[in-house]
N, C-alpha and C. Protein backbone atom coordinates (compact mmCIF):
# COMPACT_ATOMS: atom_id res chain seq x y z
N UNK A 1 79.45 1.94 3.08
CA UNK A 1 79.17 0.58 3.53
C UNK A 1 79.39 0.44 5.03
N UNK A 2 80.30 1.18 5.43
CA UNK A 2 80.52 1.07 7.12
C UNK A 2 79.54 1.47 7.68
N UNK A 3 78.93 2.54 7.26
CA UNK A 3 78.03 3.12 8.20
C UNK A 3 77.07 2.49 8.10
N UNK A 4 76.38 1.63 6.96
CA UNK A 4 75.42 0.34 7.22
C UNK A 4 75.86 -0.95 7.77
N UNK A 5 76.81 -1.29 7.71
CA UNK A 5 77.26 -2.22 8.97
C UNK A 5 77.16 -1.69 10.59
N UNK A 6 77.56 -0.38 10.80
CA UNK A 6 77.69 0.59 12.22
C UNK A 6 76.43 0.08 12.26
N UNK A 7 75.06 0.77 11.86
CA UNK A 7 73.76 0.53 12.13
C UNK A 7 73.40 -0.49 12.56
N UNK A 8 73.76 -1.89 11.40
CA UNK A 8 73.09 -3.26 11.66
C UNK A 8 73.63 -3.53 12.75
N UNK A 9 74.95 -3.22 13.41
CA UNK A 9 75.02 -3.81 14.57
C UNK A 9 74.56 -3.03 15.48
N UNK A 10 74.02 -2.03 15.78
CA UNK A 10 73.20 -0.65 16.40
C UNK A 10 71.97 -1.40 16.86
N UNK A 11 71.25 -1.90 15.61
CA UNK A 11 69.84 -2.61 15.54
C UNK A 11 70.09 -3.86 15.65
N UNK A 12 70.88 -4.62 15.65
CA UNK A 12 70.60 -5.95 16.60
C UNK A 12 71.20 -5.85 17.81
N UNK A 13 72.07 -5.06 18.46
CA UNK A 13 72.01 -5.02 19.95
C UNK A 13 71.13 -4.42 21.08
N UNK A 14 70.32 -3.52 19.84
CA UNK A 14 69.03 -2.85 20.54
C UNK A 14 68.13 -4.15 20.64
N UNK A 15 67.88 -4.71 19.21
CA UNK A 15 66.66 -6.02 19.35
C UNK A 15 67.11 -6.21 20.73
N UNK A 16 68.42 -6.93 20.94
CA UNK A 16 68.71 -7.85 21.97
C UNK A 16 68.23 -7.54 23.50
N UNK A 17 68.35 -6.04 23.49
CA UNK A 17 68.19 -5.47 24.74
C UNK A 17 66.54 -5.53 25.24
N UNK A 18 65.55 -4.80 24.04
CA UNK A 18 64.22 -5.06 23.88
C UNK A 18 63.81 -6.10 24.23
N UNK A 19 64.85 -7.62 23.58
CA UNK A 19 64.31 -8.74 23.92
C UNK A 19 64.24 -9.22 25.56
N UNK A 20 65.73 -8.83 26.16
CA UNK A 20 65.42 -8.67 27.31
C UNK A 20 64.37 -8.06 28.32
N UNK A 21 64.27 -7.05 27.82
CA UNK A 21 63.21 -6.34 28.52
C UNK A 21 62.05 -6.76 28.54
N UNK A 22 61.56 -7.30 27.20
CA UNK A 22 60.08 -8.14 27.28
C UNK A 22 60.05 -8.76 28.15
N UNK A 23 61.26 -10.03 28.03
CA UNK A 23 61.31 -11.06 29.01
C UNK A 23 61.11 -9.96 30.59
N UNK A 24 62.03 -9.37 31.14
CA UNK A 24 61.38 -8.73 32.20
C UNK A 24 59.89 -7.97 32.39
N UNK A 25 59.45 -7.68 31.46
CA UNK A 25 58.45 -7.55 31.50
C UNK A 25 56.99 -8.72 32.04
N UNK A 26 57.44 -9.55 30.56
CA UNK A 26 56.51 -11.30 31.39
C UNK A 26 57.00 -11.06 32.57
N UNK A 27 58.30 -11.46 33.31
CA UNK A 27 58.28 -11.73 34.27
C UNK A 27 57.22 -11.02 35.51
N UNK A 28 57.45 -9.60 35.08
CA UNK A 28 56.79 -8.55 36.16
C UNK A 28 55.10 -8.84 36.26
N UNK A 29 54.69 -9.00 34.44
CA UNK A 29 53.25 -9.26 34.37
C UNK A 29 52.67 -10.39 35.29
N UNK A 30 53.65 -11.61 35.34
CA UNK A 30 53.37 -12.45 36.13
C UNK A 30 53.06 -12.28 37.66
N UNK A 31 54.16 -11.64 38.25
CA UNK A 31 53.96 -11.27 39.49
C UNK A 31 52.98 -10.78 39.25
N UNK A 32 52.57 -9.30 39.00
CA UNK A 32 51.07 -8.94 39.33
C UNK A 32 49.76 -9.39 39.19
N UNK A 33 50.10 -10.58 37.99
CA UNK A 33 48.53 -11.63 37.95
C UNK A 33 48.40 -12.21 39.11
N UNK A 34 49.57 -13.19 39.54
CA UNK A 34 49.65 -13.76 41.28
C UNK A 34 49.06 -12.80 42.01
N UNK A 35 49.53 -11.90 42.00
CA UNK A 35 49.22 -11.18 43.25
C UNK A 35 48.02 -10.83 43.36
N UNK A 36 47.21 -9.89 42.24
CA UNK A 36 45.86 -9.61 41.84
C UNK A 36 44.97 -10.84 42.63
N UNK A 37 45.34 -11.95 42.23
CA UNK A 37 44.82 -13.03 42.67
C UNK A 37 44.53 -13.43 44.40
N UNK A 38 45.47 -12.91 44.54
CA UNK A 38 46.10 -13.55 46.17
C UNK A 38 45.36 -12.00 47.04
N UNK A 39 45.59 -10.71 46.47
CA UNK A 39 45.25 -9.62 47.07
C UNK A 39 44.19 -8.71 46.87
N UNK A 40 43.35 -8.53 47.63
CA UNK A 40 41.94 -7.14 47.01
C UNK A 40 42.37 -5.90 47.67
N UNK A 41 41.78 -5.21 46.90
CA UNK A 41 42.01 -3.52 47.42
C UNK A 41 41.41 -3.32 48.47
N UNK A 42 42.32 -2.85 49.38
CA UNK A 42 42.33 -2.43 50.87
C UNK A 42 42.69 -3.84 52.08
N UNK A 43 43.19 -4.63 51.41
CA UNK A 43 43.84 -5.87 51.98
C UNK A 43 44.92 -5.60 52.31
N UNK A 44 45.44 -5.03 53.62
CA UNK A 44 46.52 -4.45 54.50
C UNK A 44 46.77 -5.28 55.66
N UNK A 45 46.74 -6.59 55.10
CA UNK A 45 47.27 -7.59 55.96
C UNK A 45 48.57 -7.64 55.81
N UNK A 46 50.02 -7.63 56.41
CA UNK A 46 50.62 -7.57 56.36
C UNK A 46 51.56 -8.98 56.31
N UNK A 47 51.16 -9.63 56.95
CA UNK A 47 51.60 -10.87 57.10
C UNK A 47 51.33 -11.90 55.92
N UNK A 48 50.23 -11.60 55.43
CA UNK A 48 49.50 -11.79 54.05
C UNK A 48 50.79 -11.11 52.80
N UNK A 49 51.13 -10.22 52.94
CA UNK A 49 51.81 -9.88 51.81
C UNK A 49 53.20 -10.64 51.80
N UNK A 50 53.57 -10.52 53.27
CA UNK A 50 54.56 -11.47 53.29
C UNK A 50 55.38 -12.86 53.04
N UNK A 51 53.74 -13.44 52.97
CA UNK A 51 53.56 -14.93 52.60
C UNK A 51 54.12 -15.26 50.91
N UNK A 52 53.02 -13.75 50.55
CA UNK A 52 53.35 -13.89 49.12
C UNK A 52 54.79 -14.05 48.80
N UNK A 53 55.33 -12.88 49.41
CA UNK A 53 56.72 -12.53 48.77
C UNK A 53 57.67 -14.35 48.95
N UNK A 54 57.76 -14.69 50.34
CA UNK A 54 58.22 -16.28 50.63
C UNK A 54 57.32 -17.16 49.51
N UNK A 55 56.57 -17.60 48.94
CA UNK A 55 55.85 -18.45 48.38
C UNK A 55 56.59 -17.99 46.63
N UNK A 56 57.05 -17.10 46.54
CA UNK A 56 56.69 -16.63 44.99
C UNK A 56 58.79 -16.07 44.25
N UNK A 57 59.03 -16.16 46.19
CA UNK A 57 60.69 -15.84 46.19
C UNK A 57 61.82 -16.79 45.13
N UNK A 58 61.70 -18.14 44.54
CA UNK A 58 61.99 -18.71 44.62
C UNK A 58 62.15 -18.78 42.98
N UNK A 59 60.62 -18.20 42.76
CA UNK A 59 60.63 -17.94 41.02
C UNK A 59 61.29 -16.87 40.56
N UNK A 60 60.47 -15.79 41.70
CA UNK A 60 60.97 -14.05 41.02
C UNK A 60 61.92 -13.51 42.01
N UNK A 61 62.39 -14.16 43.19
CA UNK A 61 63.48 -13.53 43.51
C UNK A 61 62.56 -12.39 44.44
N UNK A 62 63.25 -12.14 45.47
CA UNK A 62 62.75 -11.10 46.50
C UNK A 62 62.77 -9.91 46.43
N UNK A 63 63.90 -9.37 45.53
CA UNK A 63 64.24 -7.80 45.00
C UNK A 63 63.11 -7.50 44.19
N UNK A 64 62.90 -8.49 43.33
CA UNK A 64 61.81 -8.16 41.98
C UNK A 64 60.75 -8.07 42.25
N UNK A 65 59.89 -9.31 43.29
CA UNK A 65 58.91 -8.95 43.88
C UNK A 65 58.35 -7.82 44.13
N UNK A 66 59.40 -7.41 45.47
CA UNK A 66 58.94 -6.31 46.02
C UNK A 66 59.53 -4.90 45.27
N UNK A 67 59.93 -4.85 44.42
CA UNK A 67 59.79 -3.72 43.62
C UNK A 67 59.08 -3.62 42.66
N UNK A 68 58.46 -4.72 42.35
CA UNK A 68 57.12 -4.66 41.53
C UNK A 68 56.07 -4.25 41.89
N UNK A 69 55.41 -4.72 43.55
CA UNK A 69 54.51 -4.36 43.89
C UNK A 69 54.89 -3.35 45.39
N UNK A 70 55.68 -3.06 45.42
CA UNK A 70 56.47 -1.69 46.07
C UNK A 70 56.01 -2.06 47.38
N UNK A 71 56.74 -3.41 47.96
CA UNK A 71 56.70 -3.72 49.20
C UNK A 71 58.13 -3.29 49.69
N UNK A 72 58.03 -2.96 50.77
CA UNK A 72 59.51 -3.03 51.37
C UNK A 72 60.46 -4.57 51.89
N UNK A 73 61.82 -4.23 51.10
CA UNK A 73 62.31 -5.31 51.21
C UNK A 73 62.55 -5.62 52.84
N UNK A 74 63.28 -4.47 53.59
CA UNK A 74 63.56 -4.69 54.47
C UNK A 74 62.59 -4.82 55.97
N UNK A 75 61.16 -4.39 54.89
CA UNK A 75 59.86 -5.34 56.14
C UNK A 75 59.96 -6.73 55.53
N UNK A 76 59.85 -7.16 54.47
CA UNK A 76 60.26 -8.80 54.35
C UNK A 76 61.02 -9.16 55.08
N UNK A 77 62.41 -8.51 55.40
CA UNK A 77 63.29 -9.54 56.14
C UNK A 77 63.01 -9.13 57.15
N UNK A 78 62.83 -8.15 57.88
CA UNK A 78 62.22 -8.15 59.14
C UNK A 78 61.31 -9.45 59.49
């Protein structure tokens, strides 16, 4: 009997973690629909990307942003 209790709590702290992760996941999917939107391929405006990251900081946070779409943080704060 222990070792099916060990499990069930095995498998609902995994759910829990999964569940998190989805949620980061939406989150990430989101950023890249914005962005898709806002950016075309070979759009190396720089100042342009920047805008994004300030406009979008507020929802997803500046770390997440730019490690989603692999901007550098420290050209943002520059």
């Amino acid at each position: 009997m222990e070792g099916r209790e060990e499990e069930l709590a095995w498998l609902r702290a995994e759910n829990g973690r999964l569940r998190k992760a989805e949620k980061e996941w939406e989150l990430e999917r989101e950023i890249l629909r914005r962005a898709a939107a806002c950016f075309r391929q070979g759009d190396e405006v720089k100042t342009r990307r920047w805008d994004f990251v300030s406009a979008h900081a507020e929802t997803f946070g500046v770390q997440r942003i730019c490690r989603v779409l692999r901007f550098s943080r420290s050209g943002y704060y520059r």
